[in-house]
N, C-alpha and C. Protein backbone atom coordinates (compact mmCIF):
# COMPACT_ATOMS: atom_id res chain seq x y z
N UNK A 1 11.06 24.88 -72.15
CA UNK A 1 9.82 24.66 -71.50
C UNK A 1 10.04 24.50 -69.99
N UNK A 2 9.30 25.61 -69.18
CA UNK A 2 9.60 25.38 -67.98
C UNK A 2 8.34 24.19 -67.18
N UNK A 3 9.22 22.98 -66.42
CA UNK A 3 8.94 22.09 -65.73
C UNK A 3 8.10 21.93 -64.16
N UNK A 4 6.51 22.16 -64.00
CA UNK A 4 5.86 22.50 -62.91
C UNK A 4 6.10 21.50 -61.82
N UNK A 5 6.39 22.51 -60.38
CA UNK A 5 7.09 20.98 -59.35
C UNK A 5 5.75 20.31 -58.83
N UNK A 6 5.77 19.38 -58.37
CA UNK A 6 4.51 18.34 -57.54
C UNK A 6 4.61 19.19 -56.56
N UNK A 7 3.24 19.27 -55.90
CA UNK A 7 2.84 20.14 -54.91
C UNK A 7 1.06 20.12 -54.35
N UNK A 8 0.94 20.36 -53.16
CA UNK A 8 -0.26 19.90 -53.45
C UNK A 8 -1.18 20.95 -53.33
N UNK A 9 -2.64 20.77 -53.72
CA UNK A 9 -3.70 21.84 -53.89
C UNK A 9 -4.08 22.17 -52.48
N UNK A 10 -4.68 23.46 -52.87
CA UNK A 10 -5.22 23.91 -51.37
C UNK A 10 -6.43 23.07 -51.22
N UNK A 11 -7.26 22.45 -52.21
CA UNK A 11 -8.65 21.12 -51.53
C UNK A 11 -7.68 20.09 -51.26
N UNK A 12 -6.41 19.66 -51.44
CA UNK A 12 -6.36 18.46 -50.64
C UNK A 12 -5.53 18.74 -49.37
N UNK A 13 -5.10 19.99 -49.34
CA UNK A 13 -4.71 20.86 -47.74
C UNK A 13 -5.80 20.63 -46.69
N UNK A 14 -6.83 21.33 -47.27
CA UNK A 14 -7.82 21.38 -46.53
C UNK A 14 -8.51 20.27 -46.22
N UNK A 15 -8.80 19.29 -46.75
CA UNK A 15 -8.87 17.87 -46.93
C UNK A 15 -8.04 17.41 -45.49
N UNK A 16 -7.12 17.18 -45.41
CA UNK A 16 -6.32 16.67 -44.61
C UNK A 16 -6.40 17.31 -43.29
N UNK A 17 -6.16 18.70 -43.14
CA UNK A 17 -6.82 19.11 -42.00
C UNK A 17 -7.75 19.00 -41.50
N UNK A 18 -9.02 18.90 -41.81
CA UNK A 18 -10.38 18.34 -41.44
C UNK A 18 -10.62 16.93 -41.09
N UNK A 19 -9.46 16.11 -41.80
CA UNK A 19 -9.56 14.86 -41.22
C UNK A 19 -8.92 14.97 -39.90
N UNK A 20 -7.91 15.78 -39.47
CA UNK A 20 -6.54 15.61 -38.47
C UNK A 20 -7.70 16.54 -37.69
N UNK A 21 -8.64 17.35 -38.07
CA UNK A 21 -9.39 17.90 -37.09
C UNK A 21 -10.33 17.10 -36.33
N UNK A 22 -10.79 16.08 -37.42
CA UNK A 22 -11.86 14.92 -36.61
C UNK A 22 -11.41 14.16 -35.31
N UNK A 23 -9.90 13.55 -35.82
CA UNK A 23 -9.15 12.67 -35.17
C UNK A 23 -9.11 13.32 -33.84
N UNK A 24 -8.73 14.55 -33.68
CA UNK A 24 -8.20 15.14 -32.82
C UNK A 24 -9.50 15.02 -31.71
N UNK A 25 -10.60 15.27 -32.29
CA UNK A 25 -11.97 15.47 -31.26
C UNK A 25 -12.52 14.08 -30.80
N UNK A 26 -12.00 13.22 -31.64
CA UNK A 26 -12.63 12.18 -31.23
C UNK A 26 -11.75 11.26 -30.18
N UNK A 27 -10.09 11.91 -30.19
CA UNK A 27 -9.38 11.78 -28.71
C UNK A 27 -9.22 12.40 -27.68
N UNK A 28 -10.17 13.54 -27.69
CA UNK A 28 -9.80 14.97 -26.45
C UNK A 28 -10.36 13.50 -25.65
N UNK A 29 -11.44 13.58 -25.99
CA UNK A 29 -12.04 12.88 -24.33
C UNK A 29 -11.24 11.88 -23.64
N UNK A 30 -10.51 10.84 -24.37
CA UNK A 30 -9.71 9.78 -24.08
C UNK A 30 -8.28 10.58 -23.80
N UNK A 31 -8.13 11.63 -23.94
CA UNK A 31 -6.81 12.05 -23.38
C UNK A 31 -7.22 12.66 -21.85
N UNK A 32 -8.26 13.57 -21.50
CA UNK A 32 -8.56 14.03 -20.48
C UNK A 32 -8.85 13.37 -19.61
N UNK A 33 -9.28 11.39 -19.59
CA UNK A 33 -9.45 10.62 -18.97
C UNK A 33 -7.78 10.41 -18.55
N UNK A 34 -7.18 10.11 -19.45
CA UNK A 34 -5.68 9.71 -19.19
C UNK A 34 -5.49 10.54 -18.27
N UNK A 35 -5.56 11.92 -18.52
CA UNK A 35 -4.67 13.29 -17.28
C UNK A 35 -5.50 13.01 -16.04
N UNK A 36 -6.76 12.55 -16.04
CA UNK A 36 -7.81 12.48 -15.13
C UNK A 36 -6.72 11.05 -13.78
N UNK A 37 -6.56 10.31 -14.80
CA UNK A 37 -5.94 8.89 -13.54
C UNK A 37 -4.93 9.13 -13.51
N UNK A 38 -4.00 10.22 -13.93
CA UNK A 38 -2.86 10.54 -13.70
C UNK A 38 -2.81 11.59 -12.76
N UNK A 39 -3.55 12.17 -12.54
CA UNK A 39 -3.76 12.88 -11.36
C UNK A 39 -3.41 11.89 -10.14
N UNK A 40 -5.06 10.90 -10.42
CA UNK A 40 -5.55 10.05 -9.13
C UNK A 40 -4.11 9.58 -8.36
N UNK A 41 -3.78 8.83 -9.69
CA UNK A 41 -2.33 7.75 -8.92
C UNK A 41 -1.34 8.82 -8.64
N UNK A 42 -1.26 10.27 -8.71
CA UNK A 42 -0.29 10.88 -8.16
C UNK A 42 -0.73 11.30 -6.50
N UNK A 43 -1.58 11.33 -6.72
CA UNK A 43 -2.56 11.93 -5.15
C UNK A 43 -1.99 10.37 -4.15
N UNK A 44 -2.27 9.58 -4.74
CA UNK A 44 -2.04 7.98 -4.11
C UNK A 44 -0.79 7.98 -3.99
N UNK A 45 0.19 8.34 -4.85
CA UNK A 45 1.43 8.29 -4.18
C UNK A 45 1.70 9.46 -3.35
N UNK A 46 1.52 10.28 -2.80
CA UNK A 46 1.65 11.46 -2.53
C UNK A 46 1.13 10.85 -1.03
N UNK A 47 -0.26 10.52 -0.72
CA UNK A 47 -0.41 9.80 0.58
C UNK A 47 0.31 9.01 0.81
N UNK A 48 0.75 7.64 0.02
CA UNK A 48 1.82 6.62 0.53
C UNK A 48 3.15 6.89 1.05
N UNK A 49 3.73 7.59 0.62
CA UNK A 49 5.12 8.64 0.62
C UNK A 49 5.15 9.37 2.29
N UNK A 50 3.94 10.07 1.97
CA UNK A 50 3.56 10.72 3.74
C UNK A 50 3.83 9.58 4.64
N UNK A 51 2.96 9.13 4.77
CA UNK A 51 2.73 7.39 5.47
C UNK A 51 4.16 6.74 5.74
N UNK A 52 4.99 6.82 4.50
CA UNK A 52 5.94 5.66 4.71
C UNK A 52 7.11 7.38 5.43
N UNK A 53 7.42 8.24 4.88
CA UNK A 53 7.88 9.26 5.72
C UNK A 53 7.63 9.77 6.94
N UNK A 54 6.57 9.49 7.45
CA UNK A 54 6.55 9.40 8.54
C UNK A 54 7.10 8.08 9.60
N UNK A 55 6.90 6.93 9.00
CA UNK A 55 7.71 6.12 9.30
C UNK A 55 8.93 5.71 9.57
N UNK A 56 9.32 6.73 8.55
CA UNK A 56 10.69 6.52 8.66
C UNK A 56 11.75 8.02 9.55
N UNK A 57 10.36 8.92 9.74
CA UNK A 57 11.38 9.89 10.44
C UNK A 57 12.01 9.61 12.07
N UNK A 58 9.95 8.91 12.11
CA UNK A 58 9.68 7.89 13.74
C UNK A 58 11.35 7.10 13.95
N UNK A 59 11.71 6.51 12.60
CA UNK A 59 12.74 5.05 13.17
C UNK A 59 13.98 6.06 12.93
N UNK A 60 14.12 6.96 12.36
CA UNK A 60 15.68 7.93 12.14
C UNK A 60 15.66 8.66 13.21
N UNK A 61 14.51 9.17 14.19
CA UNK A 61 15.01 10.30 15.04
C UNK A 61 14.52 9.40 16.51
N UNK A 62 14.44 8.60 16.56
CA UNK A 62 13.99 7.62 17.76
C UNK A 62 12.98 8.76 18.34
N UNK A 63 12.08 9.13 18.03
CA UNK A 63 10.71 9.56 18.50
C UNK A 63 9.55 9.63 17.52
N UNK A 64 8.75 9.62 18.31
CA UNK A 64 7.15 9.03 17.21
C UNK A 64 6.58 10.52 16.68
N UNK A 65 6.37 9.83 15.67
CA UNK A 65 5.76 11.01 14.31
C UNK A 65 4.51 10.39 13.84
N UNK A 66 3.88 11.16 13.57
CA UNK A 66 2.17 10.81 12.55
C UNK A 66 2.61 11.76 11.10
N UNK A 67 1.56 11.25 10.48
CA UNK A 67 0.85 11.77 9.47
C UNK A 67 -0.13 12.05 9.72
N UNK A 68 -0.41 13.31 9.60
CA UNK A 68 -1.86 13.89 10.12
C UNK A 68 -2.77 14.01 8.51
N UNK A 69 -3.78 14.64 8.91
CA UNK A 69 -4.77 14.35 7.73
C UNK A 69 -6.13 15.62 8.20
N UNK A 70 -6.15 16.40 7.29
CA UNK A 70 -7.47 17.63 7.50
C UNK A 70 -8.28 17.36 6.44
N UNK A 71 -9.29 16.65 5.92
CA UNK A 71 -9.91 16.80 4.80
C UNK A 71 -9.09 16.92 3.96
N UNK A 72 -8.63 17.27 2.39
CA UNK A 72 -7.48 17.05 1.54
C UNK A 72 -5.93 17.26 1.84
N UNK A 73 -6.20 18.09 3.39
CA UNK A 73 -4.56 18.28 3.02
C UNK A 73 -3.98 17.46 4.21
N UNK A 74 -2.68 16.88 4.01
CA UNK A 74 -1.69 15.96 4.82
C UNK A 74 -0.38 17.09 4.82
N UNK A 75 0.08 16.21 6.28
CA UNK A 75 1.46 17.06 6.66
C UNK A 75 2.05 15.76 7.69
N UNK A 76 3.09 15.73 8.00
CA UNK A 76 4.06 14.73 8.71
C UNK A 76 4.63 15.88 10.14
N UNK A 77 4.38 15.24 11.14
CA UNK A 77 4.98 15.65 12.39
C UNK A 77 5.75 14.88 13.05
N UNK A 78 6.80 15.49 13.68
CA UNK A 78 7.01 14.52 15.07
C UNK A 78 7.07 15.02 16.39
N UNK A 79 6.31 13.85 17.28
CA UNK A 79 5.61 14.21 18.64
C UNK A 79 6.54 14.21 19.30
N UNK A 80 7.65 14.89 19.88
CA UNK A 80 8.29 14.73 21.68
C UNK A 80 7.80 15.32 22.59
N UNK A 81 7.86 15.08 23.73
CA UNK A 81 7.17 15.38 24.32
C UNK A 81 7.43 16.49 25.29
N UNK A 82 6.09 17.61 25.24
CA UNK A 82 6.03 19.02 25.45
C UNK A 82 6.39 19.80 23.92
N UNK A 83 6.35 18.99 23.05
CA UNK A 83 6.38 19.72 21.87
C UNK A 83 6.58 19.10 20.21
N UNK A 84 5.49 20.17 19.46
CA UNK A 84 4.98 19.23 18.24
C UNK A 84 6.02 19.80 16.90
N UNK A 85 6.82 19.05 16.08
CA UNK A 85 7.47 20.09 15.22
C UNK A 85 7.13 19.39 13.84
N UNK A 86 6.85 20.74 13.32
CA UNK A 86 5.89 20.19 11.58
C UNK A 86 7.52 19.65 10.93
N UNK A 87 7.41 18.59 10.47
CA UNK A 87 8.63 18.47 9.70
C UNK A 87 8.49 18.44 7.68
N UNK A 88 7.09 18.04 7.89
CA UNK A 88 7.22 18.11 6.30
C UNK A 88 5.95 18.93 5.83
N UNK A 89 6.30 19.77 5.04
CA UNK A 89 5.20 21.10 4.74
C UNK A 89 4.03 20.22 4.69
N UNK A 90 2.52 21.27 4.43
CA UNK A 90 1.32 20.56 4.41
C UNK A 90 1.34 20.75 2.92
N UNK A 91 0.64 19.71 2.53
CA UNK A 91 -0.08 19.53 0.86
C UNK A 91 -1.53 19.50 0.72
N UNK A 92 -1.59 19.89 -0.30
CA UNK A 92 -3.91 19.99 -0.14
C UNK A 92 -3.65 19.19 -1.75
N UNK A 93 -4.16 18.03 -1.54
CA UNK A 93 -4.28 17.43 -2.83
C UNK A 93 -5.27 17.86 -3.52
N UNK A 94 -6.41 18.30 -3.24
CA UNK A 94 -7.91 19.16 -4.11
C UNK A 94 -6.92 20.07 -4.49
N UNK A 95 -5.92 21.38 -3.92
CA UNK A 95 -5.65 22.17 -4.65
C UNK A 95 -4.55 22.02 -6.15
N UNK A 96 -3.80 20.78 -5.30
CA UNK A 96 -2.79 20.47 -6.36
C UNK A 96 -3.52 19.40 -7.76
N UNK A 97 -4.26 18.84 -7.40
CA UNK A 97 -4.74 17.15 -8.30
C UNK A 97 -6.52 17.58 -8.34
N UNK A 98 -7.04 18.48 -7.69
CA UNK A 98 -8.48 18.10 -7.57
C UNK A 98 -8.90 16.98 -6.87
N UNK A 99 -8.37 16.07 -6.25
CA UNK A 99 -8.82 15.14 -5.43
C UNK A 99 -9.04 15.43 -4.07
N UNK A 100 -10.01 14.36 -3.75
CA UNK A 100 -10.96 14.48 -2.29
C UNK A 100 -10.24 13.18 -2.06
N UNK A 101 -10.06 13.39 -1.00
CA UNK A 101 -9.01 12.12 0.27
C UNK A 101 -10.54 12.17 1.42
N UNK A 102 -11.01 10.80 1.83
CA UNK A 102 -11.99 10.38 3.03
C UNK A 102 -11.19 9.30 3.66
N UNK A 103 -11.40 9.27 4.97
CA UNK A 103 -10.93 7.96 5.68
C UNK A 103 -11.07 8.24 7.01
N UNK A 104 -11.49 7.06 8.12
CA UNK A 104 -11.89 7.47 9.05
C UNK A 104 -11.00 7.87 10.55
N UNK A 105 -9.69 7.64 9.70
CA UNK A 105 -9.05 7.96 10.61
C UNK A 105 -8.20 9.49 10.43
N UNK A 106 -7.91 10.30 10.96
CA UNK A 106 -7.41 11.76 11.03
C UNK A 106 -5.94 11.48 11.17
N UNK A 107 -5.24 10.30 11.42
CA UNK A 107 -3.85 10.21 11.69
C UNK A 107 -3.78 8.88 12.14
N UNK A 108 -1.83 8.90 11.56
CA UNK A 108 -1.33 7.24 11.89
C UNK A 108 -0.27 8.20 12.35
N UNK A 109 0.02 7.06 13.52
CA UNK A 109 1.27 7.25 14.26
C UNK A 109 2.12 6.46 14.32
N UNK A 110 3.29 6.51 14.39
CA UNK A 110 4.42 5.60 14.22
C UNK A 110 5.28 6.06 16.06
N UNK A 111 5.72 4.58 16.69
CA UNK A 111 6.49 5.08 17.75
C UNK A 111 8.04 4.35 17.50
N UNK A 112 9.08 4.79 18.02
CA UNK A 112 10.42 5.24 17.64
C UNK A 112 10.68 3.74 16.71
N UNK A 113 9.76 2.48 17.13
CA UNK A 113 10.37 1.68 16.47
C UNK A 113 9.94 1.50 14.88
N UNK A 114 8.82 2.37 14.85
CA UNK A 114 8.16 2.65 13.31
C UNK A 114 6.56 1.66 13.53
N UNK A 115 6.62 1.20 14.57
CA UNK A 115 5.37 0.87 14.29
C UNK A 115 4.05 1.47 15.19
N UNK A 116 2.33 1.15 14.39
CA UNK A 116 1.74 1.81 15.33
C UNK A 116 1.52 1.56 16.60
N UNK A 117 1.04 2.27 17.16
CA UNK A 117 0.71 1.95 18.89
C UNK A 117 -0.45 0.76 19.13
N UNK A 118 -1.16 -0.02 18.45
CA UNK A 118 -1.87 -0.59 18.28
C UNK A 118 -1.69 -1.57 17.00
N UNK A 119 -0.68 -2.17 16.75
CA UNK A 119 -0.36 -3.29 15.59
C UNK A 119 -1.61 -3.86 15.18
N UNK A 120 -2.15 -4.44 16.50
CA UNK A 120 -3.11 -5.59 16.13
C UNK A 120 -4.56 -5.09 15.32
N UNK A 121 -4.68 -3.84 15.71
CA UNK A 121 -6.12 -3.02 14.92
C UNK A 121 -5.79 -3.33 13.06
N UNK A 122 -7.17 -2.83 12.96
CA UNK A 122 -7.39 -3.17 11.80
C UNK A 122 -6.98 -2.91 10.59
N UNK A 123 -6.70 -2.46 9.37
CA UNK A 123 -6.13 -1.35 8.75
C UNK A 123 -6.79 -0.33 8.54
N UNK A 124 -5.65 0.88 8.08
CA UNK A 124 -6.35 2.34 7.74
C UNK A 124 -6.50 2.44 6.20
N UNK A 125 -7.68 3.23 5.90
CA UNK A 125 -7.93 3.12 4.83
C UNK A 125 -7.96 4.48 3.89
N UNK A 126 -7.39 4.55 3.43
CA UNK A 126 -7.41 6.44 2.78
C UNK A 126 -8.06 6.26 1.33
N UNK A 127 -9.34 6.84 1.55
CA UNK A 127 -10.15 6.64 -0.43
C UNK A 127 -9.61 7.44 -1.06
N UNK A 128 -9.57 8.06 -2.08
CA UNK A 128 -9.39 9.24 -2.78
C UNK A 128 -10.04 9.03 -3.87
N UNK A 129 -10.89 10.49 -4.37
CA UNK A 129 -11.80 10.28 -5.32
C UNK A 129 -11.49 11.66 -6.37
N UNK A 130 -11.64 11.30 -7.61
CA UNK A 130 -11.78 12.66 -8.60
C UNK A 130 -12.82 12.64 -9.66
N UNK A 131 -13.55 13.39 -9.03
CA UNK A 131 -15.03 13.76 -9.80
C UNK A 131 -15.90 12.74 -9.94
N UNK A 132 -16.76 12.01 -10.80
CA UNK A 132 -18.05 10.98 -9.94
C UNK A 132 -17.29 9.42 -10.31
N UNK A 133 -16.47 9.32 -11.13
CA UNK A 133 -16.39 7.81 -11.60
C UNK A 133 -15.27 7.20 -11.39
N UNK A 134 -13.67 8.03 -10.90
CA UNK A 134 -12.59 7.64 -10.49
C UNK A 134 -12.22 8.04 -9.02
N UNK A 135 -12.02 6.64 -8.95
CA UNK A 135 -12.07 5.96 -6.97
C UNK A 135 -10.62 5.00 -7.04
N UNK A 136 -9.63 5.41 -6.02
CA UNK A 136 -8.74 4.54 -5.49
C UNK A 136 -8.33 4.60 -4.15
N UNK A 137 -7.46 3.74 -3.91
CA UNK A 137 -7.70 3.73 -1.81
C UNK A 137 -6.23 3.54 -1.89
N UNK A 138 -5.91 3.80 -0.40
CA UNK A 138 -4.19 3.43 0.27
C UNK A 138 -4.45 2.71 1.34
N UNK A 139 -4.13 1.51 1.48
CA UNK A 139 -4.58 0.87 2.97
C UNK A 139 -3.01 0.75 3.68
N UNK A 140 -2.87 1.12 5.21
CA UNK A 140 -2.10 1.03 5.88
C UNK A 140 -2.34 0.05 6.93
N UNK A 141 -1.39 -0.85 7.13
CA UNK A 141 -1.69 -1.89 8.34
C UNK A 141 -0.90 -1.29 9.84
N UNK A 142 -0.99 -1.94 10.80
CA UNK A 142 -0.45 -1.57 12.30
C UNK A 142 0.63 -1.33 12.27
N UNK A 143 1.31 -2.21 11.41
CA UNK A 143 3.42 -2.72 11.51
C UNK A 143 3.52 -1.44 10.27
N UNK A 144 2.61 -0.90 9.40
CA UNK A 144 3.21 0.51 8.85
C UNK A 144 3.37 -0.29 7.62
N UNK A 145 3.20 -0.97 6.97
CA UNK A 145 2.91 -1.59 5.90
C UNK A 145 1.92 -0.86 4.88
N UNK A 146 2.40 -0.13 3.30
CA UNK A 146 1.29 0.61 2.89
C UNK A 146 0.79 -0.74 1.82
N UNK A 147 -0.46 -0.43 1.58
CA UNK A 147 -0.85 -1.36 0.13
C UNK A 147 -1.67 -0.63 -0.72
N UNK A 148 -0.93 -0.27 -1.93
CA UNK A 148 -1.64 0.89 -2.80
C UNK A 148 -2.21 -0.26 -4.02
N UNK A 149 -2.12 -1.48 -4.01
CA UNK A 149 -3.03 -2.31 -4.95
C UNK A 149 -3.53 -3.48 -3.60
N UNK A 150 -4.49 -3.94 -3.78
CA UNK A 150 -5.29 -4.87 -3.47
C UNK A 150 -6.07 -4.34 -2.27
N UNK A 151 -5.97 -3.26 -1.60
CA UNK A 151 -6.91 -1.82 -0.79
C UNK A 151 -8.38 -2.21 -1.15
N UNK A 152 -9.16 -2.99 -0.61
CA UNK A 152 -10.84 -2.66 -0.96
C UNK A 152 -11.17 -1.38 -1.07
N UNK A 153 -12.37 -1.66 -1.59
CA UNK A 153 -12.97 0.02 -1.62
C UNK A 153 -13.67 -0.28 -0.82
């Protein structure tokens, strides 16, 4: 007498897929949020990095450098004088992350000793936003200090 192996039916195949199909829809959205702030906080580091690289090219090459700023895209220079040399390529965070960068300032400058030309002013504030409901900021102080948590909005 031949012995039939355990195995399972095609209704409880199908069964199981339809459940693993539910599951699946009822996490797209909570995963696309995840990729959504994983963007954001990459855009945020991506400004801080500029910021503190420019800082630090200012104190390595004893002459003053900015971080400049065009609507999404940032690039790092340094200023001597009679002449401007791009040192770190430009980035467009909308093209790379989809994020929108606002802030009212167009550039921080650092002079040879790394700090800005104006310590005592207020801080700079860089928003960055992706699509209507995720908002985070980079605040920079005078002495070149970044603060990527406690930044008001």
């Amino acid at each position: 007498m031949r012995r039939t192996r355990p195995a399972f039916t095609t209704i409880e195949l199908m069964i199981a897929i339809v459940i693993v199909g539910i599951m699946v829809t009822m996490a797209s959205p909570r995963i696309g949020k995840i990729n959504k702030k994983s963007d954001l906080r990459s855009a945020k580091d991506y400004v801080a990095s500029y910021v503190s690289t420019a800082r630090h090219i200012a104190i390595q090459r004893s002459t003053p450098a900015r971080m400049a700023r065009t609507g999404n895209q940032l690039w790092i220079e340094t200023v001597a004088p009679g002449a401007t040399m791009l040192v770190r390529d430009t980035i467009d965070l909308y093209a790379l992350y989809g994020v929108n960068v606002t802030s009212t300032t167009t550039q921080i400058r650092f002079d040879p000793r790394g700090f800005s030309p104006n310590p005592s002013t207020t801080q700079r504030k860089f928003v960055l936003k992706l699509g209507a409901d995720l908002r985070d900021s980079v605040c920079v102080t005078g002495l070149g200090v970044i603060m990527k948590k406690g930044c008001t909005l």
